[in-house]
N, C-alpha and C. Protein backbone atom coordinates (compact mmCIF):
# COMPACT_ATOMS: atom_id res chain seq x y z
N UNK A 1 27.09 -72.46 24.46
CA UNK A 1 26.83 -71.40 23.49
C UNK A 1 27.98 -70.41 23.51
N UNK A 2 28.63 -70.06 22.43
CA UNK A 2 29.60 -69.09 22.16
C UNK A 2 28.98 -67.60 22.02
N UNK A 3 29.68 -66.56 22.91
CA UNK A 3 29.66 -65.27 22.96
C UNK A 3 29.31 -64.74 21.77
N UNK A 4 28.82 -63.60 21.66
CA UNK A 4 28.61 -63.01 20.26
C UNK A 4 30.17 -62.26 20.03
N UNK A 5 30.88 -62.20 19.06
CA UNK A 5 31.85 -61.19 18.92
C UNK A 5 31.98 -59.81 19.49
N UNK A 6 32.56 -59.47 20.30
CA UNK A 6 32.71 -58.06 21.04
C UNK A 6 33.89 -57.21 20.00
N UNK A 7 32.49 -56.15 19.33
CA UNK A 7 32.86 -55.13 18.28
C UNK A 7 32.11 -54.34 18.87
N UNK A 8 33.01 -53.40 19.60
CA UNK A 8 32.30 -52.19 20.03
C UNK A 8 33.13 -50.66 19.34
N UNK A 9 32.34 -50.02 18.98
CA UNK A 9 33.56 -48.40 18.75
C UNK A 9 33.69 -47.81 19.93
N UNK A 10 34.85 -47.28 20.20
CA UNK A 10 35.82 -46.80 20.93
C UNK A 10 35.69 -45.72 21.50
N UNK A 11 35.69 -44.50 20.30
CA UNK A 11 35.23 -43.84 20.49
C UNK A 11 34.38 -42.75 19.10
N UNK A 12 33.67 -41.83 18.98
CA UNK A 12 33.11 -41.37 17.98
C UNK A 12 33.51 -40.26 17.26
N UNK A 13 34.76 -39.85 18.10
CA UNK A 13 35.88 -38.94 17.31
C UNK A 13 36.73 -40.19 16.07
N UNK A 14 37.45 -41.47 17.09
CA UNK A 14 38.15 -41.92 15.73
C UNK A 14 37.69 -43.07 15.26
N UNK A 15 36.27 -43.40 15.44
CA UNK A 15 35.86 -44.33 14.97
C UNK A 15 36.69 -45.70 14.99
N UNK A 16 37.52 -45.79 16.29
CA UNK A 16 38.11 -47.09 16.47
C UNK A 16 37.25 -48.02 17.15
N UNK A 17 37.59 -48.97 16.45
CA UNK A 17 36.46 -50.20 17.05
C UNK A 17 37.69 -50.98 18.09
N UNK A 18 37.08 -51.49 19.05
CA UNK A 18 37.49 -52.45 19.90
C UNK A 18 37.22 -53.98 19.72
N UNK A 19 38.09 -54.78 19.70
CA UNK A 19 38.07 -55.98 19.34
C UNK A 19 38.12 -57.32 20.43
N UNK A 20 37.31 -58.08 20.50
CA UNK A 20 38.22 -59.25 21.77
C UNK A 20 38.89 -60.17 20.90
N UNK A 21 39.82 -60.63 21.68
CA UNK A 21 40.71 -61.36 21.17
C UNK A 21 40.73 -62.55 20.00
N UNK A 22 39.06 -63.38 20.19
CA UNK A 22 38.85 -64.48 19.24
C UNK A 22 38.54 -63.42 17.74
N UNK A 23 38.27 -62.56 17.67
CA UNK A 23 37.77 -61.80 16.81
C UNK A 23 38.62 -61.25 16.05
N UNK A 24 40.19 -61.13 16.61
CA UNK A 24 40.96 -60.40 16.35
C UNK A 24 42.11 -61.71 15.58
N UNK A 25 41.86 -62.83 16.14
CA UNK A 25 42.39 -64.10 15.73
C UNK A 25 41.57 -64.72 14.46
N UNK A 26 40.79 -64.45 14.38
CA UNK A 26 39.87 -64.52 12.90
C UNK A 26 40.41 -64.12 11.49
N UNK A 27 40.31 -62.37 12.17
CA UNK A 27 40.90 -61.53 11.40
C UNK A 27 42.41 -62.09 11.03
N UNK A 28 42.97 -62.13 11.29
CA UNK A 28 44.40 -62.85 11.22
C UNK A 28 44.12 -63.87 10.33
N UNK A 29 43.84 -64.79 10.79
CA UNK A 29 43.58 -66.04 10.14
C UNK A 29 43.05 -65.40 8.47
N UNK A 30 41.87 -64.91 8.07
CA UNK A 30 41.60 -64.48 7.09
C UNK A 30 42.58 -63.65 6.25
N UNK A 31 43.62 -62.59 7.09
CA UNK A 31 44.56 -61.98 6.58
C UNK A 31 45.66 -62.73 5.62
N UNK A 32 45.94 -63.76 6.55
CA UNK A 32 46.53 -64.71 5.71
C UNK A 32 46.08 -65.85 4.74
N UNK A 33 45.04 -65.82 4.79
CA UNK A 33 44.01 -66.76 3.59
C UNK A 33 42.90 -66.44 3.65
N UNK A 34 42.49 -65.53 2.67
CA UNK A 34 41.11 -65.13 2.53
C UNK A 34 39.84 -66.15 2.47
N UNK A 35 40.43 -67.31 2.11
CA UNK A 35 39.68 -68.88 1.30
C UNK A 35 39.98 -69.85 2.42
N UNK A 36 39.98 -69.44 3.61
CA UNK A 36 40.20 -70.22 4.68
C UNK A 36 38.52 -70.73 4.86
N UNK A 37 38.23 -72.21 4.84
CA UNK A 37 37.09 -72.44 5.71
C UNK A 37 37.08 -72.22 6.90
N UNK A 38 35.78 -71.84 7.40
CA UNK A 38 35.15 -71.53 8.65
C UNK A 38 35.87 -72.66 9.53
N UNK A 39 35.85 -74.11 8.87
CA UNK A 39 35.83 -74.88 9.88
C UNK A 39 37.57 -74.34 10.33
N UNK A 40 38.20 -74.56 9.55
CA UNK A 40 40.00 -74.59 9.67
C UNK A 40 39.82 -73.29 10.79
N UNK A 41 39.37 -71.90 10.49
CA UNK A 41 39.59 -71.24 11.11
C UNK A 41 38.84 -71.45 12.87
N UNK A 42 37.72 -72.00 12.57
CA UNK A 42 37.51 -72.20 13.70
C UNK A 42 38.44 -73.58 14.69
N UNK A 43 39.07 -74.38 14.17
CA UNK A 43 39.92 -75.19 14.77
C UNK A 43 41.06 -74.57 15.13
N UNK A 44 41.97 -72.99 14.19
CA UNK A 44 42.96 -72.31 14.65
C UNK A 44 42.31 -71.49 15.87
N UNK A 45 41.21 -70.97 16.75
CA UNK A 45 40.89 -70.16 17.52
C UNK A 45 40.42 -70.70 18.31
N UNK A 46 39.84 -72.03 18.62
CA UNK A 46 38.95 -72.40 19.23
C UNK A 46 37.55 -72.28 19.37
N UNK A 47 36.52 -72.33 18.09
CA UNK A 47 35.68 -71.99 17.98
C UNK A 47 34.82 -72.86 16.95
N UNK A 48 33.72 -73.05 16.88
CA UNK A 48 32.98 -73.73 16.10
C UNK A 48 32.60 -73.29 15.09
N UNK A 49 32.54 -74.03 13.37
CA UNK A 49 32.29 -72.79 12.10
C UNK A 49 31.43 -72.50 12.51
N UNK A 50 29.90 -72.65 12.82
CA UNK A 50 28.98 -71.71 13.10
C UNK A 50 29.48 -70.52 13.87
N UNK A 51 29.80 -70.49 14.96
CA UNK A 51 30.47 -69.18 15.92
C UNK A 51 31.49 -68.45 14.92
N UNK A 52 32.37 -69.07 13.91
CA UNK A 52 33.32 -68.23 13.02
C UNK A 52 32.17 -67.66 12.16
N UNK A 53 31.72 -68.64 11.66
CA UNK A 53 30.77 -67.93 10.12
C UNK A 53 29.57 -66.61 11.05
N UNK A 54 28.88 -66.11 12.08
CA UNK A 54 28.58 -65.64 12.98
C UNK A 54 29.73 -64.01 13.29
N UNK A 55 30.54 -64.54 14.24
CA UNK A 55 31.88 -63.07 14.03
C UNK A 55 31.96 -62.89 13.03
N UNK A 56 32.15 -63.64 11.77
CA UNK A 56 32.75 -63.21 10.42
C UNK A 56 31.85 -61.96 9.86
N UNK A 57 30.67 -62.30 10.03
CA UNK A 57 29.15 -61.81 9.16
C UNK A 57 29.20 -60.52 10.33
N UNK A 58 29.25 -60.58 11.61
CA UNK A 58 29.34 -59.30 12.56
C UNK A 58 30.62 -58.64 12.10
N UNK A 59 31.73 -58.87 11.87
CA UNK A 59 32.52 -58.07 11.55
C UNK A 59 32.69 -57.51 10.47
N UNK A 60 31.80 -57.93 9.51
CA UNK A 60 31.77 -57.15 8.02
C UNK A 60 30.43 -56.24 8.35
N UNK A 61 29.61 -57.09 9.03
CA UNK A 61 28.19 -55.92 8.81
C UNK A 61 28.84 -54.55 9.73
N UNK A 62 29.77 -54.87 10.88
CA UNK A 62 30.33 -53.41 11.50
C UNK A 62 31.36 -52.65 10.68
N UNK A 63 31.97 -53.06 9.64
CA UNK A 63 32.68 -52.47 9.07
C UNK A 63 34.34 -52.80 9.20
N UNK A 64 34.20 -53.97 9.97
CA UNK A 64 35.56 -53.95 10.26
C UNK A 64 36.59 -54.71 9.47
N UNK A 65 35.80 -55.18 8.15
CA UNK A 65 36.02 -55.79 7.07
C UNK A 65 35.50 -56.38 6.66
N UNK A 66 36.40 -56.39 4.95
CA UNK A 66 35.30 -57.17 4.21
C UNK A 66 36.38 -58.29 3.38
N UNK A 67 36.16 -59.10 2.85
CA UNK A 67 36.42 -60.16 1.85
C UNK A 67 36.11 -59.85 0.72
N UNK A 68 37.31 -59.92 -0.08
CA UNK A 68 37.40 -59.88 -1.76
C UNK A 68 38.43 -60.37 -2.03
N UNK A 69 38.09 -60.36 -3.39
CA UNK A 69 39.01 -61.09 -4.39
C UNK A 69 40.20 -59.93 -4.79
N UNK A 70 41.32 -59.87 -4.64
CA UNK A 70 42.63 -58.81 -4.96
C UNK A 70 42.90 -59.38 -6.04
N UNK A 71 42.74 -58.31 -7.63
CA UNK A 71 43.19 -58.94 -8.59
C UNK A 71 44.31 -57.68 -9.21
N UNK A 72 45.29 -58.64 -10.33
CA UNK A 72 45.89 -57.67 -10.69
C UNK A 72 45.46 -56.78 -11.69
N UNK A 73 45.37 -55.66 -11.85
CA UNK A 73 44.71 -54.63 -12.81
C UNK A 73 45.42 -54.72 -14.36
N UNK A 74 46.54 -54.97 -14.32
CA UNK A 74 47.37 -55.18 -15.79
C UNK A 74 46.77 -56.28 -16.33
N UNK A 75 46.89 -57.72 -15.73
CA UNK A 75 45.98 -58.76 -16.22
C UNK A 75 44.41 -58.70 -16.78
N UNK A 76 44.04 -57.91 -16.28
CA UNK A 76 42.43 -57.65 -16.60
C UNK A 76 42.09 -56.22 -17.49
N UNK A 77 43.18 -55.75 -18.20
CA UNK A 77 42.98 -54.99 -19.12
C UNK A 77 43.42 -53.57 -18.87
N UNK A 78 43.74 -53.28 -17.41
CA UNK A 78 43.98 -51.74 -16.83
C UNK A 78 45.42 -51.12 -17.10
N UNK A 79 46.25 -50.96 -17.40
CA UNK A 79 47.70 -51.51 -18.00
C UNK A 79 48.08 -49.84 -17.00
N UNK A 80 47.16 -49.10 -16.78
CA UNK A 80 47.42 -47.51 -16.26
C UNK A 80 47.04 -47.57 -14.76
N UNK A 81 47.69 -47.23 -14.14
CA UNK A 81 47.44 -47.00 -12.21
C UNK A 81 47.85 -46.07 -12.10
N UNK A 82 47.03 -45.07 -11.19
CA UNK A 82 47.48 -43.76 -10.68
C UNK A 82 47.62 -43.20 -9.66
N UNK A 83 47.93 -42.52 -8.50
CA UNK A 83 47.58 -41.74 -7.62
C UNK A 83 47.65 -40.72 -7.86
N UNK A 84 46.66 -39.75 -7.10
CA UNK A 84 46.60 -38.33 -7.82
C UNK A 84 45.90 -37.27 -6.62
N UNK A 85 46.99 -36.31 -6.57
CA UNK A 85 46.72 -35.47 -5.17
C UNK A 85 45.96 -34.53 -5.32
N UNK A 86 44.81 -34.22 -4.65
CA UNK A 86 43.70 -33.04 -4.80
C UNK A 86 44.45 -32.27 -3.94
N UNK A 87 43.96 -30.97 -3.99
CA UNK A 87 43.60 -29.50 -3.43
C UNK A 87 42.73 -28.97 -3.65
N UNK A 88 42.37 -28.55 -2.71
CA UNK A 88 40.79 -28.40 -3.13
C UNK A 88 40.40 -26.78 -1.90
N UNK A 89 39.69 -26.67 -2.25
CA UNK A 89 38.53 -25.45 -1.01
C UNK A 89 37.55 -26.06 0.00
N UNK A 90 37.31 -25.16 0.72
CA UNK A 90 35.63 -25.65 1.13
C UNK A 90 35.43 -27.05 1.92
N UNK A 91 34.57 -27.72 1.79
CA UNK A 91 34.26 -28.69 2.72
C UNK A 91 34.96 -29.89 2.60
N UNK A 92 35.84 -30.39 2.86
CA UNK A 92 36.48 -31.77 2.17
C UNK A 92 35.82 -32.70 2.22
N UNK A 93 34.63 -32.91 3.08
CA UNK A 93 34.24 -34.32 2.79
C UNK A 93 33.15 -34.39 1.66
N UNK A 94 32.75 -33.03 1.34
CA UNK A 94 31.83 -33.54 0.31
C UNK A 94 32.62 -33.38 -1.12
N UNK A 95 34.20 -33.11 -0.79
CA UNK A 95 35.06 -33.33 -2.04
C UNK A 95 35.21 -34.96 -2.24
N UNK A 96 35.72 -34.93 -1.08
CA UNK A 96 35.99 -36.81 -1.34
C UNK A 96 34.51 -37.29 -1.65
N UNK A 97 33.19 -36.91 -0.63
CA UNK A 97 32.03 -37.83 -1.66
C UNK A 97 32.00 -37.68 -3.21
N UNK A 98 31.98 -36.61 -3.63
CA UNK A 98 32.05 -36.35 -4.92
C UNK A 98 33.31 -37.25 -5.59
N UNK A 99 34.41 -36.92 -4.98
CA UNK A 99 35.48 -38.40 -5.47
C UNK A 99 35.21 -39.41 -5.56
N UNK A 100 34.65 -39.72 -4.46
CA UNK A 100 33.89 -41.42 -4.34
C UNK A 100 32.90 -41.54 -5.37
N UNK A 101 32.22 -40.74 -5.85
CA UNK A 101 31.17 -41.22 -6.51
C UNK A 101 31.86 -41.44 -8.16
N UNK A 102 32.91 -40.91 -8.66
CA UNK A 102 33.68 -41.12 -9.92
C UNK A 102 33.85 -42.70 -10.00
N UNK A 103 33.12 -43.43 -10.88
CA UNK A 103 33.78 -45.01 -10.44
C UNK A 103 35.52 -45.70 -11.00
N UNK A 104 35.58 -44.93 -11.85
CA UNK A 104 37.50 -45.36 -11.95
C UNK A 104 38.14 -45.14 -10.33
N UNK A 105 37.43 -44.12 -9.70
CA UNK A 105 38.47 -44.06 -8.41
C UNK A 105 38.23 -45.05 -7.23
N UNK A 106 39.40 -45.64 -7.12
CA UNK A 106 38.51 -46.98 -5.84
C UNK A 106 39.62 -46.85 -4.37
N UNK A 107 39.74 -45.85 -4.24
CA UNK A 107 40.11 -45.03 -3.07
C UNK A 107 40.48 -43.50 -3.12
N UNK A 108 40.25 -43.15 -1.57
CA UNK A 108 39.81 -41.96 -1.34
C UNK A 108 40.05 -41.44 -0.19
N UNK A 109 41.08 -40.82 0.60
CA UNK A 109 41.31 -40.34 1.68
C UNK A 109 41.76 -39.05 1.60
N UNK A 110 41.50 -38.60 2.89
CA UNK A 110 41.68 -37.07 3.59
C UNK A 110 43.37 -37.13 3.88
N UNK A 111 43.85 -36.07 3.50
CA UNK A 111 45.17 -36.28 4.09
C UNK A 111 45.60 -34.72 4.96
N UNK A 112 46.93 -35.07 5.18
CA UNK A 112 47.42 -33.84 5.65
C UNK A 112 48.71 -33.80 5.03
N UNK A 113 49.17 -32.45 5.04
CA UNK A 113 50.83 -32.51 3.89
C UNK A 113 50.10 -31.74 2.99
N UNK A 114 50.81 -32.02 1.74
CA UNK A 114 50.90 -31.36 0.15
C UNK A 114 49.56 -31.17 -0.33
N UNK A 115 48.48 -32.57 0.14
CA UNK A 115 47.08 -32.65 -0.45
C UNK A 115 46.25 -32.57 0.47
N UNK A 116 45.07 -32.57 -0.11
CA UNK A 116 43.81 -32.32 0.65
C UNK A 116 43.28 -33.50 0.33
N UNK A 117 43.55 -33.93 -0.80
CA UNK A 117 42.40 -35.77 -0.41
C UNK A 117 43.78 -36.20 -1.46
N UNK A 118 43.43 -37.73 -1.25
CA UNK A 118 44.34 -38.40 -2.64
C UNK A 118 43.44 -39.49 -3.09
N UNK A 119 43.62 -39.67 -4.03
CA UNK A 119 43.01 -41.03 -4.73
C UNK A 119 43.60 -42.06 -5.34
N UNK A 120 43.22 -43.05 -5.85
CA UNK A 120 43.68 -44.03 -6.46
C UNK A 120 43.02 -44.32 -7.93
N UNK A 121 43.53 -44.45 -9.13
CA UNK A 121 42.52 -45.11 -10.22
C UNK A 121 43.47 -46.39 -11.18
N UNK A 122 42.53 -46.48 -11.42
CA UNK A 122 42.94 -47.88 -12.36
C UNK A 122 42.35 -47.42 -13.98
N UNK A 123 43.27 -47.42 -14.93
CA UNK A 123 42.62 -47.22 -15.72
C UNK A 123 43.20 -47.85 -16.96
N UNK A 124 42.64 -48.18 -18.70
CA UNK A 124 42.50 -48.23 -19.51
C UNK A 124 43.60 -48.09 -20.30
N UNK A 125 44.30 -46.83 -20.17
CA UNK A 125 45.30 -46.51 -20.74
C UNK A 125 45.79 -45.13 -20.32
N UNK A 126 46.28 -44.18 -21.35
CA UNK A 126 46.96 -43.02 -20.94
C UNK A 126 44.99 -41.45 -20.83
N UNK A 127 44.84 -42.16 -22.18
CA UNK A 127 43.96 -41.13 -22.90
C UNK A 127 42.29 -41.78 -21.63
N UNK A 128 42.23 -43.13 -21.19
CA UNK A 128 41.32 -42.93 -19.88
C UNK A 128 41.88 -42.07 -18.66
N UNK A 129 42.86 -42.02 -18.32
CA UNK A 129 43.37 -41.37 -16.82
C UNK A 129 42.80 -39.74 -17.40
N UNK A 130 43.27 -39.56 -18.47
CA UNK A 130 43.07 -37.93 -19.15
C UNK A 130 41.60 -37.76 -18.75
N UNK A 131 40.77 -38.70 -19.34
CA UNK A 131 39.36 -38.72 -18.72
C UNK A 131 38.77 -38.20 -17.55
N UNK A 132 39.47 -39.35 -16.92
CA UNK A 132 38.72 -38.79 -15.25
C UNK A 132 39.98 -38.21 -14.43
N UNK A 133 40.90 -36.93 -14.98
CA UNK A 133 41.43 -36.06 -14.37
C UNK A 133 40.43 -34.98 -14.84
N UNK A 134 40.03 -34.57 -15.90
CA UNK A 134 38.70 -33.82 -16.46
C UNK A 134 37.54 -33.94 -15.56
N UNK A 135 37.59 -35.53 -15.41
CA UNK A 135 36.12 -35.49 -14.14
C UNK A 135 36.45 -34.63 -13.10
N UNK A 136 37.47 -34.95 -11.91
CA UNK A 136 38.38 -34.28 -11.68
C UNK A 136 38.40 -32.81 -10.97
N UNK A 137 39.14 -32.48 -12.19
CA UNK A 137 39.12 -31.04 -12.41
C UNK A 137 37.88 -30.35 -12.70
N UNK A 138 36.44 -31.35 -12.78
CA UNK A 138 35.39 -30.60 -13.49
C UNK A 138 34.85 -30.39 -12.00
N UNK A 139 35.03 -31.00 -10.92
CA UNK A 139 34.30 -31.09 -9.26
C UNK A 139 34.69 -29.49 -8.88
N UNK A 140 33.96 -28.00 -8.71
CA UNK A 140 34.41 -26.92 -8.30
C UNK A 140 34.66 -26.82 -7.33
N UNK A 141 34.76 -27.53 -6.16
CA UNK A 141 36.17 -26.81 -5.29
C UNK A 141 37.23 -27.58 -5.38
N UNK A 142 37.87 -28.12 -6.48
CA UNK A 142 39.10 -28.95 -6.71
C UNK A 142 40.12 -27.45 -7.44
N UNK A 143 41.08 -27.42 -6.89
CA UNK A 143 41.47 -26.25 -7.30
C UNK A 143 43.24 -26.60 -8.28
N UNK A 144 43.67 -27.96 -8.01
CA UNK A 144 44.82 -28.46 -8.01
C UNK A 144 44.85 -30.12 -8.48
N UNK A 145 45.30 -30.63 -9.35
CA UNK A 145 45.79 -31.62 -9.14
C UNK A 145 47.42 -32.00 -9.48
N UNK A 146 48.14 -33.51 -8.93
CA UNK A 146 49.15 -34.07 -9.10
C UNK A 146 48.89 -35.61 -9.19
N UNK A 147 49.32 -35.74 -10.76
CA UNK A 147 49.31 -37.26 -10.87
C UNK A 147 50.78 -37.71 -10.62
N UNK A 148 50.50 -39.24 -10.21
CA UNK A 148 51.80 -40.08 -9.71
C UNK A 148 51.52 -40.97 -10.54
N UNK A 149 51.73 -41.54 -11.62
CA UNK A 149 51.69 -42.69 -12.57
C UNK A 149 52.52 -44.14 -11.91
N UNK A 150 51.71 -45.43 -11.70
CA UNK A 150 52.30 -46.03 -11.57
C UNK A 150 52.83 -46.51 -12.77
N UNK A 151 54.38 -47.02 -12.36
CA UNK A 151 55.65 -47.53 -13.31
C UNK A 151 55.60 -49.23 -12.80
N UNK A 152 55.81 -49.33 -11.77
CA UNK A 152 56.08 -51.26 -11.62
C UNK A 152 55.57 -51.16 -10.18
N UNK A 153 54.75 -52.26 -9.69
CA UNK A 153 54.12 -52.61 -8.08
C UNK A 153 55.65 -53.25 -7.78
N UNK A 154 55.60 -53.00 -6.49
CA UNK A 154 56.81 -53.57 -6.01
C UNK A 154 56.48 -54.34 -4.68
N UNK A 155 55.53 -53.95 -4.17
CA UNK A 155 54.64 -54.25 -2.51
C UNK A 155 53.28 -54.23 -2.66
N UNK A 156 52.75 -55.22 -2.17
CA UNK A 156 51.13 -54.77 -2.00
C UNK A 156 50.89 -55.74 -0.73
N UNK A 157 51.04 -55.37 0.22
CA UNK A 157 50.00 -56.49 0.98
C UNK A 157 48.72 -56.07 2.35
N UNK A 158 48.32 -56.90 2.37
CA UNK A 158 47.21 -56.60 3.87
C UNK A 158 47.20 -57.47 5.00
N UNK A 159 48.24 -57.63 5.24
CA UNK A 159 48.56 -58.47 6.62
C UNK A 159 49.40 -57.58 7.51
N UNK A 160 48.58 -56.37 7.83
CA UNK A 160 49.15 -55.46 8.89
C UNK A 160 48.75 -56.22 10.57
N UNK A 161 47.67 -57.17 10.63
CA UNK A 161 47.45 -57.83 11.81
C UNK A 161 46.40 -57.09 12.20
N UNK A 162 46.45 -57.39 13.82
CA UNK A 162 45.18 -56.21 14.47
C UNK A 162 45.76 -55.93 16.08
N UNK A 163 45.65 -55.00 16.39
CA UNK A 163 46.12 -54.23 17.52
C UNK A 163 45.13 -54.72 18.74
């Protein structure tokens, strides 16, 4: 019988999870082919697909990822990409929930520097981004924004590995 995956958090300040090694060789494996069968991956780690398909399902239900499909946004009608820097007052995380809950925005972090949160959107055209900078600007403790219009992707990837 194979171990259950050892996903433990670290600690509860940075919410780092701790990984053992077959778990962390998974991850990998998936990094580089999302459409990898269980079995393949379990023949790269030493492990049986049941025991992969098992870690796999523990490591998404902990958060430590998930599987999707990465598509390009120009192909599917979005022709507008943005990043766009808040400033804001008051409590930041219930700025960013309030960000999060806008659905054009499909990221959302706290920063430090120039902004107080930044986001990401995908949008429609010129006159949608206008849209939900209004959403935006309509959230009261947003006090600031800066859009960054994307012009051409040059990099995108997610094969940073695992520590």
């Amino acid at each position: 019988m194979t171990t259950p995956p050892r996903v433990r958090r670290n600690s509860a300040s940075t919410g780092t999870v701790v990984l053992d090694d077959l778990s962390k060789q998974i991850i990998e494996q998936l990094q580089n082919d999302g459409r990898m069968p269980y079995a393949a991956i379990g023949k790269a780690v030493g492990l049986s697909e049941a025991a992969v398909r098992q870690r796999v399902q523990r490591l998404q239900d902990a958060g430590v990822m998930q599987i999707v499909a990465v598509t390009d946004p120009l192909t599917l009608g979005f022709p507008r990409q943005a990043m766009i820097g808040v400033n804001c007052e008051g409590d930041l995380e219930s700025v960013a929930d309030e960000l999060s809950a806008i659905d054009e925005i499909d990221y959302v972090v706290l920063t430090a520097g120039s902004f107080d949160v930044i986001v990401e959107v995908v949008c429609e055209g010129d006159g949608h981004l206008l849209e939900i900078l209004s959403k935006i600007r309509a959230i009261p403790a947003v006090r600031a924004t800066e859009s960054f219009v994307y012009l051409k992707l040059r990099k995108q990837t997610y094969s940073w590995g695992t520590r």
